[in-house]
Structure formats: structure tokens, C-alpha cells
C-alpha atoms as a PDB file:
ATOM      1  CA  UNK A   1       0.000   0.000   0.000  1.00  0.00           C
ATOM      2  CA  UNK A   2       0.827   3.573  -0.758  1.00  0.00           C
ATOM      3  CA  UNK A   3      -1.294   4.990   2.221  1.00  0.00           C
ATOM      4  CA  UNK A   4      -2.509   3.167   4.855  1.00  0.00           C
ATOM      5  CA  UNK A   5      -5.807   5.426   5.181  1.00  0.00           C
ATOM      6  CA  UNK A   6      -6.622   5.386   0.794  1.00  0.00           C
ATOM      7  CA  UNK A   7      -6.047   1.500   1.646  1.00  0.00           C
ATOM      8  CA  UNK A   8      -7.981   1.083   4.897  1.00  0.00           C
ATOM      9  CA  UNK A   9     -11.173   3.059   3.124  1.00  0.00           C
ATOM     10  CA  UNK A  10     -11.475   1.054  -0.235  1.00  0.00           C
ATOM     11  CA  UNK A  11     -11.574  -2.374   1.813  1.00  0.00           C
ATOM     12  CA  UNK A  12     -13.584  -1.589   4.878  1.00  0.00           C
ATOM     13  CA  UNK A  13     -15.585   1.054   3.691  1.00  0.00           C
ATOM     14  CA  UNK A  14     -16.335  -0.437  -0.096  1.00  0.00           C
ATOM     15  CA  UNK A  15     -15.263  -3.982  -0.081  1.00  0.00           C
ATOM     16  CA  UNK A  16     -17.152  -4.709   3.842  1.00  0.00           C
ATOM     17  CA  UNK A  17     -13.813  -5.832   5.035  1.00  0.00           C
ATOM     18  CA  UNK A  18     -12.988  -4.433   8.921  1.00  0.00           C
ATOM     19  CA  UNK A  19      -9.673  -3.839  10.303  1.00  0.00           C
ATOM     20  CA  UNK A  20      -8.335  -5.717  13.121  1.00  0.00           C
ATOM     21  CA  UNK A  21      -5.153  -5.982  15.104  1.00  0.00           C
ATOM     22  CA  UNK A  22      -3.082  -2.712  16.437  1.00  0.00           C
ATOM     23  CA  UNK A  23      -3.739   0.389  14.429  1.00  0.00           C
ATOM     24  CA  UNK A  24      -1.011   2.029  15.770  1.00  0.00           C
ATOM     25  CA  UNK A  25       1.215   1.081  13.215  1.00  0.00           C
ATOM     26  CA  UNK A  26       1.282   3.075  10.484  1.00  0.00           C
ATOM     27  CA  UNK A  27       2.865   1.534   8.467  1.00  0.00           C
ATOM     28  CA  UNK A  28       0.965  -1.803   8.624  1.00  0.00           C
ATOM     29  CA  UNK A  29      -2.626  -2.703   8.421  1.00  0.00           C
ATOM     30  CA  UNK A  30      -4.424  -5.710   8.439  1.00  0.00           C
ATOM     31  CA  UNK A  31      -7.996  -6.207   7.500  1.00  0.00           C
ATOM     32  CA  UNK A  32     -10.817  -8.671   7.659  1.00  0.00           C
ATOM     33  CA  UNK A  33     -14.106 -10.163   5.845  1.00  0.00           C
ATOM     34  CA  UNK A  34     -15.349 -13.362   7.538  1.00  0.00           C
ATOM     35  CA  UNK A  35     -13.046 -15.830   7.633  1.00  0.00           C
ATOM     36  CA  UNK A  36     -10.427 -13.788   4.709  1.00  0.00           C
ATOM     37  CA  UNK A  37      -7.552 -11.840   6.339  1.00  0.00           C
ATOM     38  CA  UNK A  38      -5.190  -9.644   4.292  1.00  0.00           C
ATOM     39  CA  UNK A  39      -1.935  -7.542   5.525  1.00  0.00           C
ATOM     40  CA  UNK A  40      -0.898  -4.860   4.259  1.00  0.00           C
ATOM     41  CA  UNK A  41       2.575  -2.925   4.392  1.00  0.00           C
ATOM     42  CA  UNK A  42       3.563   0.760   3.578  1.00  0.00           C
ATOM     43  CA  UNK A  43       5.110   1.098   0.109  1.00  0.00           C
ATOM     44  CA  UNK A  44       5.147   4.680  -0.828  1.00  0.00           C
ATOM     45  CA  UNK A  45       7.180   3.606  -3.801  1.00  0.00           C
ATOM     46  CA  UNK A  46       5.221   1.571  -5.324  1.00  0.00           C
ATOM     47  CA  UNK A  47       4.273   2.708  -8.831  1.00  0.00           C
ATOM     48  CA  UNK A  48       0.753   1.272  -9.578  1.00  0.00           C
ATOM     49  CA  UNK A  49       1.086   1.215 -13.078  1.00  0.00           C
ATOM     50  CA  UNK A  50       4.061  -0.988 -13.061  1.00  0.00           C
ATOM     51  CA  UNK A  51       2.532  -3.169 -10.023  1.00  0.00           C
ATOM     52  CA  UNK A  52       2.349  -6.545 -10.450  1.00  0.00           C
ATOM     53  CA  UNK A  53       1.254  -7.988  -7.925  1.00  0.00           C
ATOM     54  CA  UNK A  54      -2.414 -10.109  -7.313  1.00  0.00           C
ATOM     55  CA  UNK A  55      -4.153 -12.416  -4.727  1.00  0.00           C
ATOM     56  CA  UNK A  56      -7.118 -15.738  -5.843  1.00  0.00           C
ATOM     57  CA  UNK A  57      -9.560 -15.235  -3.502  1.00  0.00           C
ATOM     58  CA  UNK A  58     -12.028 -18.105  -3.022  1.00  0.00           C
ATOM     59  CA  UNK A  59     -15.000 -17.892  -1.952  1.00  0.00           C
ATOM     60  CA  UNK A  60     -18.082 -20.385  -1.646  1.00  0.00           C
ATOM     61  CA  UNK A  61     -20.873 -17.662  -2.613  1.00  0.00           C
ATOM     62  CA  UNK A  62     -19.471 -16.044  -5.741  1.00  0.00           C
ATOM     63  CA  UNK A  63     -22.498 -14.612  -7.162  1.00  0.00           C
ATOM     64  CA  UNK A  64     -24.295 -12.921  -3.742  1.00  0.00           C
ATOM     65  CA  UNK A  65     -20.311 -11.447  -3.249  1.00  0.00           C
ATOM     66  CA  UNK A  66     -20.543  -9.993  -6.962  1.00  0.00           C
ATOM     67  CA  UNK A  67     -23.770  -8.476  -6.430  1.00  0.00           C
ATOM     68  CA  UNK A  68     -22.448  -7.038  -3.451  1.00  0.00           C
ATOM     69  CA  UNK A  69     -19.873  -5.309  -4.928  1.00  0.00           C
ATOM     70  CA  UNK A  70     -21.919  -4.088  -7.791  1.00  0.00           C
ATOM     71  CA  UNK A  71     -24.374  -2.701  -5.059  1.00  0.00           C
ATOM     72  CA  UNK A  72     -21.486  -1.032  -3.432  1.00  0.00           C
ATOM     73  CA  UNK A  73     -20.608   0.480  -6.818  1.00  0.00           C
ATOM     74  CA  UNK A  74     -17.210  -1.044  -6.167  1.00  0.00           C
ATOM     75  CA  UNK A  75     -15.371  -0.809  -9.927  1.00  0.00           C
ATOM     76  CA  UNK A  76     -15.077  -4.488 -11.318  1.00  0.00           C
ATOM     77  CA  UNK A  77     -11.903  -4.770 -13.637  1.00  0.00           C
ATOM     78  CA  UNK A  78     -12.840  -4.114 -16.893  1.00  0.00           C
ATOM     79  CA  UNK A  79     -11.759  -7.405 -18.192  1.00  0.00           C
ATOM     80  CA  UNK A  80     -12.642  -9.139 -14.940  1.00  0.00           C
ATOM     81  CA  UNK A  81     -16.440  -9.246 -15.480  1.00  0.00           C
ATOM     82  CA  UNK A  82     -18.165 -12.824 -13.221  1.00  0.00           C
ATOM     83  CA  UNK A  83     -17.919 -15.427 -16.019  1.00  0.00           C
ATOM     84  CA  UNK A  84     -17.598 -18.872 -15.924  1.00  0.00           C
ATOM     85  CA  UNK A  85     -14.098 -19.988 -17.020  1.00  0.00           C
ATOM     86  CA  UNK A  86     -13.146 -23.319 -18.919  1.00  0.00           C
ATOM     87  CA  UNK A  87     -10.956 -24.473 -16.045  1.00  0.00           C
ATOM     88  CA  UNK A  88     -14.075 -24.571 -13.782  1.00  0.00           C
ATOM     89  CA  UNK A  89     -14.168 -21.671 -11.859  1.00  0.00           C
ATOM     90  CA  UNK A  90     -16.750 -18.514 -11.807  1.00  0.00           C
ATOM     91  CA  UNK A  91     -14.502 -15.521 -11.076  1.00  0.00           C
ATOM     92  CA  UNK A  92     -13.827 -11.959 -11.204  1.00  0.00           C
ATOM     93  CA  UNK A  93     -11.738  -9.505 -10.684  1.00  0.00           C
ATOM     94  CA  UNK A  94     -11.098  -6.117  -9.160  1.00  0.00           C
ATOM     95  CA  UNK A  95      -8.158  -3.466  -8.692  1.00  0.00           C
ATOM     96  CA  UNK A  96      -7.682  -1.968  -5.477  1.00  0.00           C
ATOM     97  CA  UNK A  97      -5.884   1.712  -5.560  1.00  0.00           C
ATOM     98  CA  UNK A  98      -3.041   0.645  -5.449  1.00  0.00           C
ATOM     99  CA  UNK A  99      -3.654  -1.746  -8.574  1.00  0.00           C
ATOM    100  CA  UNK A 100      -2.934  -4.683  -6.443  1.00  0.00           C
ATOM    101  CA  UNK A 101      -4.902  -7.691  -8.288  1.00  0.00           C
ATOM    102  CA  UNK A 102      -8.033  -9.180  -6.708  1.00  0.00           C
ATOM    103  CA  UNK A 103      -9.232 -12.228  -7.887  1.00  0.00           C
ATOM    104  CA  UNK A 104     -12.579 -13.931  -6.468  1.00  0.00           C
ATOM    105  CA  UNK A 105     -13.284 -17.530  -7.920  1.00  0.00           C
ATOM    106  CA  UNK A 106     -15.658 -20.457  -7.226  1.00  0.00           C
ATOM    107  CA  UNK A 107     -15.045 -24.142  -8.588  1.00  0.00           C
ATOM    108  CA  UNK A 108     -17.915 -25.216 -10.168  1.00  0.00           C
ATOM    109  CA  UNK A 109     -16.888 -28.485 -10.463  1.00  0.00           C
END
């Protein structure tokens, strides 16, 4: 992350994630959704247009998550639309501000 508090608003306030552990750190932040928790450290390097990196997320209620989102208004990636994909997921995918790669699948197998 570039900024903890960009960071800490686009997954607790738009993605329903809530942050747990210290918050005294500032330059660390971890955050929670059910059983899901990601960490977070301060990178005010980090050039989002050359940032590579991305998380698979799965999740057991794909389609009531994507409708979440979409009630949320929470941007879905523009190629990352919920599809069905021949290796026998449903996924989708999002891009947090920092362009950090989020991937939610389902098998469907």
C-alpha cells in the first residue's frame, strides 16, 4: 500500500472488510471479511502502473459477493467481469488503488 488510510477506506468502507489488530502502526494494516484476512505494508514507492502484484480469492458464494460489490458500486476490472471460465471456476476480478490484483473464484466443479 501507498497509504494506509486510501487503503484502509477502499476495503472496509467499499469492499465490507474491517480492520483488526493494532492500528497504531502506520505503516501496517491488516484487515478482515469473515473468515479472509489480508496484511498490508507501507510502500510509498510503489508505482501502480508498473505493479504486479495479485491475490485468488475463493470464496463459496461467488455470485451474492458480486452483487455485493456491484451494489457497493465497487469498480469491477474491466476485463474481470463474473464469467464462468473453462478451467471450472466462476470468477472476477477487481483493482484496489493501489492496482494490487483481486481475484474472487468459485469451482464449479
Amino acid at each position: 500500500m501507498r497509504n494506509k488510510v486510501i487503503t484502509q477506506a477502499y476495503y472496509v468502507d467499499q469492499l465490507g472488510f474491517h480492520q483488526v489488530g493494532n492500528p497504531d502502526y502506520p505503516a501496517y494494516l491488516m484487515v478482515q471479511k469473515e473468515a479472509l484476512e489480508l496484511h498490508f505494508f507501507l510502500f510509498p514507492d510503489l508505482d501502480p502502473l508498473q505493479n504486479y502484484g495479485q491475490i485468488y480469492l475463493r470464496t463459496a458464494a461467488i455470485d451474492s459477493l458480486y452483487q455485493y460489490f456491484l451494489d457497493r458500486k465497487v469498480a469491477i476490472h474491466p476485463h474481470g467481469k463474473l464469467e464462468t471460465k473453462a478451467w471450472g471456476q466462476r470468477e472476477f476480478s477487481l483493482l484496489d488503488p493501489d492496482h494490487n490484483l483481486l481475484t474472487f473464484g468459485q469451482s464449479i466443479l
